[in-house]
N, C-alpha and C. Protein backbone atom coordinates (compact mmCIF):
# COMPACT_ATOMS: atom_id res chain seq x y z
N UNK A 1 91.53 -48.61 60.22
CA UNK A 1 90.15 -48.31 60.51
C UNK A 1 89.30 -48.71 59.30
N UNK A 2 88.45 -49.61 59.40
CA UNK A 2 88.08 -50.38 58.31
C UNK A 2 86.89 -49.52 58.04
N UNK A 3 85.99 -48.93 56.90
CA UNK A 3 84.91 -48.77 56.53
C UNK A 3 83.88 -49.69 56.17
N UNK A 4 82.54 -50.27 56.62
CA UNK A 4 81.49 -50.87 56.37
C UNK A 4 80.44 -50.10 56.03
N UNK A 5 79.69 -51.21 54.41
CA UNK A 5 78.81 -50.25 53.53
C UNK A 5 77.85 -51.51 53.16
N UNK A 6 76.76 -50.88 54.08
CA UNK A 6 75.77 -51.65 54.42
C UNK A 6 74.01 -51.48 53.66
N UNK A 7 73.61 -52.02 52.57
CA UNK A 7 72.42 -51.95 51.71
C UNK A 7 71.11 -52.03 52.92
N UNK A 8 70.65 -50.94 52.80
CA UNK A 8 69.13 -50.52 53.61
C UNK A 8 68.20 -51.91 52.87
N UNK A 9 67.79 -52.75 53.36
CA UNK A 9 66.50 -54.07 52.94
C UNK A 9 65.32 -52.80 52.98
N UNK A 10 64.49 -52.24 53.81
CA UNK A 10 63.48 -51.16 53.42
C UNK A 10 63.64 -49.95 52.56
N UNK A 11 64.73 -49.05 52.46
CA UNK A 11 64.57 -47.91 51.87
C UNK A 11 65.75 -48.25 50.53
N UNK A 12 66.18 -49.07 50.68
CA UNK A 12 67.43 -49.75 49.32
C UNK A 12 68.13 -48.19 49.04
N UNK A 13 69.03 -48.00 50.35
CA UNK A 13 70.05 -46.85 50.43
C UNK A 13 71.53 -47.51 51.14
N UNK A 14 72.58 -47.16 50.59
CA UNK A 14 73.51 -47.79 50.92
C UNK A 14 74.18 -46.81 51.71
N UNK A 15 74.97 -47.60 52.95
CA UNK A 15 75.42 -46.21 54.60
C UNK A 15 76.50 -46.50 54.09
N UNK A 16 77.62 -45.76 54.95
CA UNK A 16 78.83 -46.04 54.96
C UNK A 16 79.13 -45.96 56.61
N UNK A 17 80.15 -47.06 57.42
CA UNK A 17 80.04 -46.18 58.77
C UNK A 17 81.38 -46.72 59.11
N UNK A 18 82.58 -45.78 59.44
CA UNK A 18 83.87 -45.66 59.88
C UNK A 18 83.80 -46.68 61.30
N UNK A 19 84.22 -47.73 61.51
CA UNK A 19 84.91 -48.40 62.65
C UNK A 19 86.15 -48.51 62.97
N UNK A 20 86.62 -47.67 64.77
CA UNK A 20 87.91 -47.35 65.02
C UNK A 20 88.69 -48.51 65.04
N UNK A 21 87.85 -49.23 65.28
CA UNK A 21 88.44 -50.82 65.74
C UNK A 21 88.00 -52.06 65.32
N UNK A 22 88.88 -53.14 64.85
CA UNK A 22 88.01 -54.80 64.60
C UNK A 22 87.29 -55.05 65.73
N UNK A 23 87.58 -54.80 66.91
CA UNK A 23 86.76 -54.97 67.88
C UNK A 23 86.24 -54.57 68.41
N UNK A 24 85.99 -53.33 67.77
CA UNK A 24 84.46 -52.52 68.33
C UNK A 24 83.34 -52.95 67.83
N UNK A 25 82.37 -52.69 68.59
CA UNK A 25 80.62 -53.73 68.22
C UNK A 25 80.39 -52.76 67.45
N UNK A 26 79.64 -52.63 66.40
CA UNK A 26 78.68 -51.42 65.20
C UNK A 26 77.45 -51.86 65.21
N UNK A 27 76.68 -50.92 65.68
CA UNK A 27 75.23 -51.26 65.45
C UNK A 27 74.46 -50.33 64.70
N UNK A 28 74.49 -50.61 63.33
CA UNK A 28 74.19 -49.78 62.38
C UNK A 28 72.74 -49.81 62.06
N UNK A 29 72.72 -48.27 61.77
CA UNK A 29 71.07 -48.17 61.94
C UNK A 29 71.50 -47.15 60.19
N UNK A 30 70.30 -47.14 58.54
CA UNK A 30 70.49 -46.62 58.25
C UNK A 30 70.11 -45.44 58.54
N UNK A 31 70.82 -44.73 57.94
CA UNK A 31 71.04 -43.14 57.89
C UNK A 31 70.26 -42.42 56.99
N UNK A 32 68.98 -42.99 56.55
CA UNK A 32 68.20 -42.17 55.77
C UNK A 32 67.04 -42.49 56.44
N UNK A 33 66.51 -43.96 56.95
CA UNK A 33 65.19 -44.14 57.23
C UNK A 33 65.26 -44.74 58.45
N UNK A 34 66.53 -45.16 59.32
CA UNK A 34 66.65 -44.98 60.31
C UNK A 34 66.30 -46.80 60.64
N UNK A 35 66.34 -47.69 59.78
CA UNK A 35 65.57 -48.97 59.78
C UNK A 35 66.96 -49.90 60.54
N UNK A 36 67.18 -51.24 60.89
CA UNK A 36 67.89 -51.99 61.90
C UNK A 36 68.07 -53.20 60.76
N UNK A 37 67.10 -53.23 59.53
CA UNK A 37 67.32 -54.11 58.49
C UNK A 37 68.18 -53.72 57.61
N UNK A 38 69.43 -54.14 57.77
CA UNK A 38 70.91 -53.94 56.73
C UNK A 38 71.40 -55.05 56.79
N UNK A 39 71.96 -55.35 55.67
CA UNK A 39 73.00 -56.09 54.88
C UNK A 39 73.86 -55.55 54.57
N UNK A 40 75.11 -56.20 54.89
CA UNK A 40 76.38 -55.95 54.60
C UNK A 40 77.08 -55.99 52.78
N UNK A 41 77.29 -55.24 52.29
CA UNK A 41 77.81 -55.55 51.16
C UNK A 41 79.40 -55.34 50.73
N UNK A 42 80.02 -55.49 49.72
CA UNK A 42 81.44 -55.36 49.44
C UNK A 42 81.59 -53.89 48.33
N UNK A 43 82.38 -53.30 49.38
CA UNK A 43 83.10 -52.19 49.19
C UNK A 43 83.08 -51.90 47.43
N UNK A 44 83.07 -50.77 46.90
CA UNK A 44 83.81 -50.99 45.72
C UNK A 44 85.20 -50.30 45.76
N UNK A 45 86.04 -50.35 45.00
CA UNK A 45 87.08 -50.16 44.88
C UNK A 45 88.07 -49.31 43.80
N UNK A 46 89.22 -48.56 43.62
CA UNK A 46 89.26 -48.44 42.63
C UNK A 46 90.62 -49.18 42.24
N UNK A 47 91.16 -48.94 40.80
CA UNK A 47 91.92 -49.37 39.86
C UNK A 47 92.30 -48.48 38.51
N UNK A 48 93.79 -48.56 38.92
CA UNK A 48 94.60 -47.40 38.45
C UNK A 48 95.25 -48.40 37.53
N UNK A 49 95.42 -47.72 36.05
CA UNK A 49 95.41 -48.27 35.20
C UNK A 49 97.14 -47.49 34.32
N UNK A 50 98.20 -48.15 34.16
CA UNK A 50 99.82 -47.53 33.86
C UNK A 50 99.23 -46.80 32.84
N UNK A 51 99.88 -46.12 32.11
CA UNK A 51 99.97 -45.52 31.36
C UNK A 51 100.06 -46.12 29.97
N UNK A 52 101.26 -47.01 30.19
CA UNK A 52 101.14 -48.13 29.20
C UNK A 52 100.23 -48.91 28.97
N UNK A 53 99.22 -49.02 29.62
CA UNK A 53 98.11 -50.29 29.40
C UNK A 53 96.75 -49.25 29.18
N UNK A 54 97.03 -47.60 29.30
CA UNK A 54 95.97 -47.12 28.92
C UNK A 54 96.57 -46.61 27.17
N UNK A 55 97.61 -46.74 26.72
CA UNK A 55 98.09 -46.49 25.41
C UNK A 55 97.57 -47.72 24.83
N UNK A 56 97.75 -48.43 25.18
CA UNK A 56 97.37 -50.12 24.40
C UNK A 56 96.17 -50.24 24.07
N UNK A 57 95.22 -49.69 25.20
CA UNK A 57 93.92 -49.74 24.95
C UNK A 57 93.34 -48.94 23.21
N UNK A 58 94.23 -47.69 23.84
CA UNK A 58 93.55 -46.55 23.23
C UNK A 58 93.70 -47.11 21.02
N UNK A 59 94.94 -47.63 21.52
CA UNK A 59 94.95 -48.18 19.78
C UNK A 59 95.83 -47.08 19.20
N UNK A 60 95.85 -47.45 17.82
CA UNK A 60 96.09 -46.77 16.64
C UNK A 60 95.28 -45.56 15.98
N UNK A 61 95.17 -44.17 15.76
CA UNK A 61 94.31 -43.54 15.43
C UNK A 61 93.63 -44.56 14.17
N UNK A 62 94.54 -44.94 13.64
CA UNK A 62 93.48 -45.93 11.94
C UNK A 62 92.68 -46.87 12.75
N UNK A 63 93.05 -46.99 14.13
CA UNK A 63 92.08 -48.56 14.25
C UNK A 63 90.51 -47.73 14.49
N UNK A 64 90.62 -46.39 14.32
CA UNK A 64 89.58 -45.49 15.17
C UNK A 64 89.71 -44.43 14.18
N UNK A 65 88.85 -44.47 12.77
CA UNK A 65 88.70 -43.31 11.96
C UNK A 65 87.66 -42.30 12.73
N UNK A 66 87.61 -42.23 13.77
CA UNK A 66 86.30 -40.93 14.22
C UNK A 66 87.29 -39.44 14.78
N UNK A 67 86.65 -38.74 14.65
CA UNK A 67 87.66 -37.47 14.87
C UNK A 67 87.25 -37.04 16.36
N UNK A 68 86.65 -38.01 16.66
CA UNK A 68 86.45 -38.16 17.97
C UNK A 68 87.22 -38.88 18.80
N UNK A 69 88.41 -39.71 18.00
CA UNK A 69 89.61 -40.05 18.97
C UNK A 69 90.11 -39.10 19.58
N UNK A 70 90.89 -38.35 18.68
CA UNK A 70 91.46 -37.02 19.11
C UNK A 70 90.85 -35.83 20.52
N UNK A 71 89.96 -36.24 21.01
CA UNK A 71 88.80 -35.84 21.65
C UNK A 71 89.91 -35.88 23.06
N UNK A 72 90.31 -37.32 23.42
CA UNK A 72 90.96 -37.39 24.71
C UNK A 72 91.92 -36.95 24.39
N UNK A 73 92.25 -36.11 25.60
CA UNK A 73 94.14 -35.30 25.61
C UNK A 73 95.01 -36.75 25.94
N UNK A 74 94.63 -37.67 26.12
CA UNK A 74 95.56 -38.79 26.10
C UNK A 74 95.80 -39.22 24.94
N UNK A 75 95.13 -39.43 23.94
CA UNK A 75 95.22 -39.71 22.61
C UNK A 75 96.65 -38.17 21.94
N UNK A 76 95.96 -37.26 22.22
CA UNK A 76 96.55 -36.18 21.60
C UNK A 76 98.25 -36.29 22.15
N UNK A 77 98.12 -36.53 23.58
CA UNK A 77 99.65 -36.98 24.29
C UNK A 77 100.20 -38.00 23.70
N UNK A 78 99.76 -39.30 23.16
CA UNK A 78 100.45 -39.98 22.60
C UNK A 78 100.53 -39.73 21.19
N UNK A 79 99.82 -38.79 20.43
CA UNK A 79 100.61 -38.80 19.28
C UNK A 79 102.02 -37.57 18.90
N UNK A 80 101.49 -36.89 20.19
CA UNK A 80 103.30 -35.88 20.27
C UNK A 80 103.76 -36.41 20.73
N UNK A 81 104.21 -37.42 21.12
CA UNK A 81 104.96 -38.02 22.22
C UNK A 81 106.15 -39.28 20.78
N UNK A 82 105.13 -39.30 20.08
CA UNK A 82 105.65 -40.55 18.55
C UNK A 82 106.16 -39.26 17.41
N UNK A 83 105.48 -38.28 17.61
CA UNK A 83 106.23 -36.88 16.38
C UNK A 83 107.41 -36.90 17.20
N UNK A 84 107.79 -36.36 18.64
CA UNK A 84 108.68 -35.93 19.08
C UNK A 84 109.87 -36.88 18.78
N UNK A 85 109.58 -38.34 18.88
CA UNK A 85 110.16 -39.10 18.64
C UNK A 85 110.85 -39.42 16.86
């Protein structure tokens, strides 16, 4: 069941509207101002990022003297994770 997310041209509000089927007709009207002028736009999406490629990012505490690294519990997880070791 595919979702279509369609930009309002008059009130610039973006719908969302559930279709059961590729071949059901949708005649989307938005849902705030009720207008027949929509454009179709592309979905956004998300992206899940390993664990390993969010350690890589994060660096070396030296590459990052702010004591504001320490801030993310991911930072704090990888440096017990190198003591334990």
């Amino acid at each position: 069941m595919p979702i279509y997310e369609f930009l309002c041209q008059k009130c610039n509000t973006k719908s969302s509207f559930l279709v059961r089927s590729m071949t059901d007709s949708l005649i989307a009207k938005c849902l705030a101002c009720g207008s027949n002028n929509l454009t179709r736009i592309i979905s956004g999406f998300a992206y899940h990022k390993s664990m390993e490629s969010i350690h890589n990012e994060a660096g070396e505490p030296q590459m990052f003297p702010s004591p504001d690294y320490y801030k993310d519990p991911r930072n704090i997880g990888r440096w017990a994770e190198k003591r334990a070791k």
